[in-house]
Protein backbone atom coordinates (compact mmCIF):
# COMPACT_ATOMS: atom_id res chain seq x y z
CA UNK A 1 0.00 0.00 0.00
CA UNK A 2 3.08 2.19 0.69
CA UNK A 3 4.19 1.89 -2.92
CA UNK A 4 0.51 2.87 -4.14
CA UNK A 5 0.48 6.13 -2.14
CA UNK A 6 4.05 6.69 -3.10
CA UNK A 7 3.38 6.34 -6.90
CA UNK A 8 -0.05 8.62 -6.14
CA UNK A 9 2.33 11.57 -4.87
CA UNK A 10 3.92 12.94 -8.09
CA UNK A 11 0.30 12.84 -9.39
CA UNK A 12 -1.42 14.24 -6.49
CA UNK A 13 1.19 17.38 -6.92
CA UNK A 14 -0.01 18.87 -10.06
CA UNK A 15 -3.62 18.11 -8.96
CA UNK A 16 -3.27 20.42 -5.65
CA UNK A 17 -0.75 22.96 -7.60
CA UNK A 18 -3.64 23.34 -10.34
CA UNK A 19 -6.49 23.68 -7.64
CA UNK A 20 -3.89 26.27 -5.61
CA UNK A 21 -3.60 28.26 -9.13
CA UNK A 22 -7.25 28.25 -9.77
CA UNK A 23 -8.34 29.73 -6.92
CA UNK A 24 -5.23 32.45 -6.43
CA UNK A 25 -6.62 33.68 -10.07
CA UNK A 26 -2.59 33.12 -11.30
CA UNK A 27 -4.93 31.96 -14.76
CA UNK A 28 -8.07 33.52 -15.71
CA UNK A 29 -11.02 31.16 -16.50
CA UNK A 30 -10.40 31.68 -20.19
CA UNK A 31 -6.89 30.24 -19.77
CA UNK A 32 -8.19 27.01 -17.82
CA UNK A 33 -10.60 26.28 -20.56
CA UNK A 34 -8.49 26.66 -22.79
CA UNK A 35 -5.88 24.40 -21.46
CA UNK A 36 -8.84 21.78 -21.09
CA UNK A 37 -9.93 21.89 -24.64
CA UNK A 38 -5.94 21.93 -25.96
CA UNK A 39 -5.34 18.14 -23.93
CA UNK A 40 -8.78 16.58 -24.62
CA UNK A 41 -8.46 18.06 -28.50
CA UNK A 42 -4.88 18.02 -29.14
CA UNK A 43 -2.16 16.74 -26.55
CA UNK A 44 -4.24 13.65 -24.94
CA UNK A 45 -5.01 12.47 -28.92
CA UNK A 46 -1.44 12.95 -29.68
CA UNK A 47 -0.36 10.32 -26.89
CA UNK A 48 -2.61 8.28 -27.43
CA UNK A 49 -1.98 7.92 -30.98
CA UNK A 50 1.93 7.59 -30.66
CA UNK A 51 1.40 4.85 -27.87
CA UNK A 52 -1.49 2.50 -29.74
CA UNK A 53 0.32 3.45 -33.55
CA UNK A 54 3.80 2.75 -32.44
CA UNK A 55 3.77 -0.54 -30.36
CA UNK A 56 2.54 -4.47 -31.52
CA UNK A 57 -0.36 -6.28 -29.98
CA UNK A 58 1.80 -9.59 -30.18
CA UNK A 59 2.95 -10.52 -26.95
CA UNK A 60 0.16 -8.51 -25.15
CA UNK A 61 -3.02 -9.89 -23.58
CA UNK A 62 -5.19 -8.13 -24.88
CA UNK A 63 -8.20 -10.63 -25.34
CA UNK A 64 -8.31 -10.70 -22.06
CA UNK A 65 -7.88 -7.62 -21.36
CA UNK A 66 -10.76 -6.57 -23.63
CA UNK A 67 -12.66 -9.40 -21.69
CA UNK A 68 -12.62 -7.69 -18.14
CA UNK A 69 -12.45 -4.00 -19.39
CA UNK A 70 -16.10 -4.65 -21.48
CA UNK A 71 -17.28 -7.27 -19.16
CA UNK A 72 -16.87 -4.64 -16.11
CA UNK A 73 -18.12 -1.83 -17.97
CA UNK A 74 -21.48 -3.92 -19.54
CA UNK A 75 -22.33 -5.21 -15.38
CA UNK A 76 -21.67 -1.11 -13.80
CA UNK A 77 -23.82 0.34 -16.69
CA UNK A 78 -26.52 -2.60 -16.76
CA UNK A 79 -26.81 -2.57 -12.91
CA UNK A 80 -27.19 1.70 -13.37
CA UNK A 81 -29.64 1.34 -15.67
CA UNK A 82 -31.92 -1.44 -13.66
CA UNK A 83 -31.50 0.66 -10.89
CA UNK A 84 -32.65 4.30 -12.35
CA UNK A 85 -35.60 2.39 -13.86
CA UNK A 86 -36.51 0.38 -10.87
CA UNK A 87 -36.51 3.69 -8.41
CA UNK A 88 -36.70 6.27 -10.32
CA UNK A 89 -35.31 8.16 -7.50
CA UNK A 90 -33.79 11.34 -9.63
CA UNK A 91 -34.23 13.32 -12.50
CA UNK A 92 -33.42 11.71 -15.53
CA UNK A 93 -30.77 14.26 -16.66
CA UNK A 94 -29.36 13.64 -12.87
CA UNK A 95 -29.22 10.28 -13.55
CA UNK A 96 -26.72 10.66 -16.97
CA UNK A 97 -24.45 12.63 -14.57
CA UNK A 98 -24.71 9.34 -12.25
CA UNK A 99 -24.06 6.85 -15.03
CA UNK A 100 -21.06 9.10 -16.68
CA UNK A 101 -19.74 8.94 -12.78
CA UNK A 102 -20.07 5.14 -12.47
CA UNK A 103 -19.16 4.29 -15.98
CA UNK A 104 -16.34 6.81 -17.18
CA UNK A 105 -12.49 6.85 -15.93
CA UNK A 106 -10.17 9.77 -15.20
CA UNK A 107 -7.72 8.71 -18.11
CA UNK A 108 -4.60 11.34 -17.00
CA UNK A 109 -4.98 9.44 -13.55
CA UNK A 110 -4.93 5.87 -14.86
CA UNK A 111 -2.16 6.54 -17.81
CA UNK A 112 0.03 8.64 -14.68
CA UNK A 113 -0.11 5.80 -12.05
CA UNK A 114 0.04 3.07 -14.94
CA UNK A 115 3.74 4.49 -15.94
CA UNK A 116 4.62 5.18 -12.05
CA UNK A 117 4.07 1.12 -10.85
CA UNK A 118 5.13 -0.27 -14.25
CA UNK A 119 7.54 2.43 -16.10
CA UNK A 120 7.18 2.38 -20.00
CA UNK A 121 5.44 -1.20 -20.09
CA UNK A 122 2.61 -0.25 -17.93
CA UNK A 123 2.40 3.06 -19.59
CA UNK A 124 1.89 1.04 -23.18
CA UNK A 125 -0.55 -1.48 -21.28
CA UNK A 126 -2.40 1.29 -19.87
CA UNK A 127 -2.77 2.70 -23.75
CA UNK A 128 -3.87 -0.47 -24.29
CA UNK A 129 -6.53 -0.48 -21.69
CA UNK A 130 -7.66 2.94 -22.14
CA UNK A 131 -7.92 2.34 -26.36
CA UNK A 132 -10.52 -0.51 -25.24
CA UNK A 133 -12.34 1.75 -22.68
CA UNK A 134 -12.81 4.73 -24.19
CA UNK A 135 -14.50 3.60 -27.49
CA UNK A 136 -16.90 1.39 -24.80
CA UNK A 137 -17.48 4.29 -22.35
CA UNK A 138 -18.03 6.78 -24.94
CA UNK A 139 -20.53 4.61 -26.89
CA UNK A 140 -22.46 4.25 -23.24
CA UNK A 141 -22.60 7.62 -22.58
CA UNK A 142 -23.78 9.26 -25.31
CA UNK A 143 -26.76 6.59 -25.91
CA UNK A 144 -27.68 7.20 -21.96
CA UNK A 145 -27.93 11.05 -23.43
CA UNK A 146 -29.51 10.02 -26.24
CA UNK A 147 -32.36 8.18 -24.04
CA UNK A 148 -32.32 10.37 -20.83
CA UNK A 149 -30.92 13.75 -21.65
CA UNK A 150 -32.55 16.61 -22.05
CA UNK A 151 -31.15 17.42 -25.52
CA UNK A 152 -31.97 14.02 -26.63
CA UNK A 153 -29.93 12.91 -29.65
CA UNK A 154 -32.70 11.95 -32.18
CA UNK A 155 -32.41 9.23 -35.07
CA UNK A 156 -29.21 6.98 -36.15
CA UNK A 157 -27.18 9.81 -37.93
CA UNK A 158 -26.79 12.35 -35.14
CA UNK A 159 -25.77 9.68 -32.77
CA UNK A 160 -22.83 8.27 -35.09
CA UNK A 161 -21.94 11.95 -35.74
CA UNK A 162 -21.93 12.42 -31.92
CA UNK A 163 -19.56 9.04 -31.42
CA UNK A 164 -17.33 9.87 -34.44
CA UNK A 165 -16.75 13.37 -33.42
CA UNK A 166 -15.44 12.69 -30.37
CA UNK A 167 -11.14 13.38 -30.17
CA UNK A 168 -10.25 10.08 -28.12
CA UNK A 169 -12.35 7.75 -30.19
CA UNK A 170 -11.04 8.91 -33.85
CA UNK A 171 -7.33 9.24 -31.71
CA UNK A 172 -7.88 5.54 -30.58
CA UNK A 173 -8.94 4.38 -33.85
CA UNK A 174 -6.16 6.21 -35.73
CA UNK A 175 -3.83 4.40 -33.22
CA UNK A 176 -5.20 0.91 -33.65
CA UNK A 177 -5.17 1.06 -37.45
CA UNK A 178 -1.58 1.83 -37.45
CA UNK A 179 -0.74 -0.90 -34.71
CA UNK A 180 -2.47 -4.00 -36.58
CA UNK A 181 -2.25 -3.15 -39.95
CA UNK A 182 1.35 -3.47 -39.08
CA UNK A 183 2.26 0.00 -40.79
CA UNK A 184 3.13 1.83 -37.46
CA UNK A 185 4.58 5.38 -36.75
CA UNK A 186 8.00 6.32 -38.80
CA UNK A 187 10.44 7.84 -36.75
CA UNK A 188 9.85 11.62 -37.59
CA UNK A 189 6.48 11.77 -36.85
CA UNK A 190 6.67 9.40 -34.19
CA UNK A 191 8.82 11.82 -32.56
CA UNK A 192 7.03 14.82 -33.13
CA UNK A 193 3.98 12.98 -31.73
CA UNK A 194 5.91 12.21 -28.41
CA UNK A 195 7.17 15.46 -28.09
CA UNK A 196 3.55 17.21 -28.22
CA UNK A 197 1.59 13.93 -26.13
CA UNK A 198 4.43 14.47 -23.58
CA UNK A 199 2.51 17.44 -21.97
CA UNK A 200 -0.75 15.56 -22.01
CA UNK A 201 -0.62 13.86 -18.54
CA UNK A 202 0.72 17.03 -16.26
CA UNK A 203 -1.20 19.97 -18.29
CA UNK A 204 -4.24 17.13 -17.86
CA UNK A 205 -4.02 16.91 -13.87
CA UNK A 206 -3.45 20.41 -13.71
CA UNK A 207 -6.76 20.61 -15.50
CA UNK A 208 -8.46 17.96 -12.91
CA UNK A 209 -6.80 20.04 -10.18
CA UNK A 210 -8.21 23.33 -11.27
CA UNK A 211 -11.62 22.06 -11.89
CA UNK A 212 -12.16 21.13 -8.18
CA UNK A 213 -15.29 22.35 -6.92
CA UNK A 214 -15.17 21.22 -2.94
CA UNK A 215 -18.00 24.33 -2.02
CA UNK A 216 -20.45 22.33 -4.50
CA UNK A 217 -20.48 18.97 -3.09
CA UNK A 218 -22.75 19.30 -0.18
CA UNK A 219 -26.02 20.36 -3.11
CA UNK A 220 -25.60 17.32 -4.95
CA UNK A 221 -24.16 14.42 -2.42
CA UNK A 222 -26.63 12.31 -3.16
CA UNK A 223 -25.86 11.25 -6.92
CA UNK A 224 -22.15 11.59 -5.62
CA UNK A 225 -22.52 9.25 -3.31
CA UNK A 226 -24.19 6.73 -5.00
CA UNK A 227 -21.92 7.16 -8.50
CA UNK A 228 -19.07 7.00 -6.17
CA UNK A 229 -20.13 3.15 -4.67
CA UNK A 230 -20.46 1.80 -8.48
CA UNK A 231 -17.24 3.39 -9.10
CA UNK A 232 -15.25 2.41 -6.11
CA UNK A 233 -17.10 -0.55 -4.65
CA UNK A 234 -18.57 -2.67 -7.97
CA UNK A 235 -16.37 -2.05 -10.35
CA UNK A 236 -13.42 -2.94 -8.52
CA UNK A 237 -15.10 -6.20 -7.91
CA UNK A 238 -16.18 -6.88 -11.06
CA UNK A 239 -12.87 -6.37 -12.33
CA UNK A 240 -10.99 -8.53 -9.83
CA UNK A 241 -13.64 -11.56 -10.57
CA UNK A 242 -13.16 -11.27 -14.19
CA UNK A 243 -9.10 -10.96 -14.45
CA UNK A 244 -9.05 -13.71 -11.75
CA UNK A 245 -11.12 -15.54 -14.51
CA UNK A 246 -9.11 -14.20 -17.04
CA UNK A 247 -5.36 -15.06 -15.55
CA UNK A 248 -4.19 -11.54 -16.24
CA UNK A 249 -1.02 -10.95 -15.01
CA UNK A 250 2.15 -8.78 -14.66
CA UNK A 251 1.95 -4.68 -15.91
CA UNK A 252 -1.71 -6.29 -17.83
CA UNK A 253 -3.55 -7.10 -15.34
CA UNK A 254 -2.27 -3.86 -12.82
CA UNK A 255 -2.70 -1.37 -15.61
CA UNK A 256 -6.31 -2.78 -16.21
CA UNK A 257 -6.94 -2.98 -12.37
CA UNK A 258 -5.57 0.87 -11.94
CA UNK A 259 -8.06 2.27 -14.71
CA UNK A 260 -10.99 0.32 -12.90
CA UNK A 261 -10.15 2.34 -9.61
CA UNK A 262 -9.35 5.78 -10.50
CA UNK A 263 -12.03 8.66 -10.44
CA UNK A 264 -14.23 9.85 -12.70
CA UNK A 265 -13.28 11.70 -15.43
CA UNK A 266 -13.62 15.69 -16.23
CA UNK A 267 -14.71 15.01 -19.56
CA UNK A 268 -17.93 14.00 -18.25
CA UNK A 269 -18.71 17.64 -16.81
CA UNK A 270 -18.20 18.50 -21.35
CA UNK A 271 -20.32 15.70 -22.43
CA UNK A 272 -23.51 17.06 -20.20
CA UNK A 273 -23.29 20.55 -20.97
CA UNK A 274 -23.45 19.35 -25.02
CA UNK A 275 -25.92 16.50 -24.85
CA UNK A 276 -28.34 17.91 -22.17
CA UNK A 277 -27.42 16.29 -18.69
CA UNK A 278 -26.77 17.73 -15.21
CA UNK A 279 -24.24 19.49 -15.65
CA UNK A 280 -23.56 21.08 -12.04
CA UNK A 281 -24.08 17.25 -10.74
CA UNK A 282 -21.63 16.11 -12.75
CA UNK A 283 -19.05 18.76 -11.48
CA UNK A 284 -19.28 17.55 -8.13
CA UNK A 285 -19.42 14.10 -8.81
CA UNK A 286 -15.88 14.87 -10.50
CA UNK A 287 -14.75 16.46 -7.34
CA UNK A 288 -16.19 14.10 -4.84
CA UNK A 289 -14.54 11.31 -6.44
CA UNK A 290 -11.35 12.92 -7.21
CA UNK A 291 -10.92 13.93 -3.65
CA UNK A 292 -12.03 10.49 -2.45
CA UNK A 293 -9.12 8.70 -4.73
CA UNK A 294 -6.32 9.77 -2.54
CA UNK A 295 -7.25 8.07 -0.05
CA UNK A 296 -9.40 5.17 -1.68
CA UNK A 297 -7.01 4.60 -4.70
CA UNK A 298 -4.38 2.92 -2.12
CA UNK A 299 -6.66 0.72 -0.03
CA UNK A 300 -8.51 -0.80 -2.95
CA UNK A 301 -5.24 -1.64 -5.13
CA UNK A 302 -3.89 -3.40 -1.43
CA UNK A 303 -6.42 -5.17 -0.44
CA UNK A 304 -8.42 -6.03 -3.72
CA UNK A 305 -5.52 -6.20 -6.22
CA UNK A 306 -2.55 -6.54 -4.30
CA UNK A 307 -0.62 -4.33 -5.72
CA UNK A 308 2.16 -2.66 -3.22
């Protein structure tokens, strides 16, 4: 557990110095917007697409990898949805914010921790991970706005156009078709690639850190509190059943254990205030669960994954 909070600390850092420069006004809101747009649009793309193009799927695990990342995603979002329609306990655009807190991953967390416990391997099999999740998540998401938002995406065409518009997804699938068709990165642009996705994981927890909202928890702790027990308490689980199914071992298995534990992700708070959801929810779901990490992050990958 020592090792866990240990590899949490250089990450934790940027979080608290980006929270610090948000509220001493050393940025104006403009700036911090702009810095989120420039990772999720640009920087976080540009990683991801150097990591996926430029390394081979031989060798790796990644059926069952795939196995536990989709089979953990399908039981949290099935169980969310049984449960909204069975209680019917909150507004339906409340309940999006909910589902995007159970269901979506803080990917600058994961990728950060991934590369701290496993160097350049787990940083590759946390690519891998996050390639599989974020086509899944996103493909969740937007049909829970599409059913339960309050800008409700109508007919097939605006709900591709709202998949294939998002940056990860055409940055994961840009990554993928270089990796198995075999073709992969040449060194130039390769480099260039590495050089800009370099700044994607500390301007991307400065981002986290500066969208903490700690004042705005307290008017929404309910759909915080229950997004945060899917998040921290089933998934987990579900994830340690299915790679003990699975055999998953080595930088594999911790790199898809570590993106099934971290927060929520501040993407989320984007997706609402597009499709129609809950927006102010969402913010403090982010912020509950972010806050909640440091200290939940450690116990979970001890005592449910055994990682040290």
């Amino acid at each position: 557990m020592g090792s866990t909070a240990a590899a949490l600390l250089p990450i934790v850092a940027p979080i608290l110095l980006g929270f610090a420069l948000r509220k001493s006004r050393f940025l104006s809101d403009e700036a911090w917007a702009g810095m989120e747009k420039l990772t999720y649009f640009v920087l976080f793309p540009c990683l991801l697409v150097r990591t996926l193009g430029a390394q081979t799927l031989v060798g790796v695990p990644w059926a069952g990898m795939l196995s536990v990342v989709a089979g953990t995603l399908l039981t949290v979002a099935t169980v969310l949805v049984l449960w909204h329609r069975l209680s019917a306990s909150v507004r339906d655009s409340t309940f999006t914010s909910i589902f995007q807190g159970g269901v979506r991953f803080n990917t600058y967390i994961a990728l950060a921790v991934a590369e701290a416990f496993f160097g350049a391997e787990g940083l590759a099999m946390g690519a891998v991970a996050a390639g599989f999740m974020i086509v899944l998540i996103n493909l969740f998401c937007i049909s829970a706005f599409a059913i339960w938002g309050n800008a409700a995406i109508h007919g097939i065409y605006p709900f591709v156009r709202a998949v294939l518009a998002n940056p990860l997804i055409l940055a994961c699938t840009v990554g993928w078709t270089l990796s198995l068709s075999q073709i992969g990165l040449p060194d130039i642009p390769a480099d260039m690639l590495e050089v800009i996705g370099r700044a994607a994981l500390p301007f991307g927890l400065l981002a986290v850190g500066a969208a903490l909202q700690p004042e705005a928890i307290r008017a929404h702790l309910k759909p915080a509190l229950i997004a945060s027990t899917i998040q921290f308490g089933l998934k987990p689980l579900t994830a340690l059943l299915l790679i003990s199914a699975t055999g998953l071992i080595g930088a594999a298995c911790g790199a898809v254990a570590i993106a099934l534990i971290v927060p929520t992700a501040p993407s989320g708070y984007i997706l609402a205030r597009q499709l129609g959801g809950d927006a102010p929810a969402i913010a403090s779901i982010i912020t509950f669960q972010t806050l909640l990490a440091f200290v939940l992050m450690p116990l979970i990958a001890f005592w449910v994954f055994g990682l040290e």
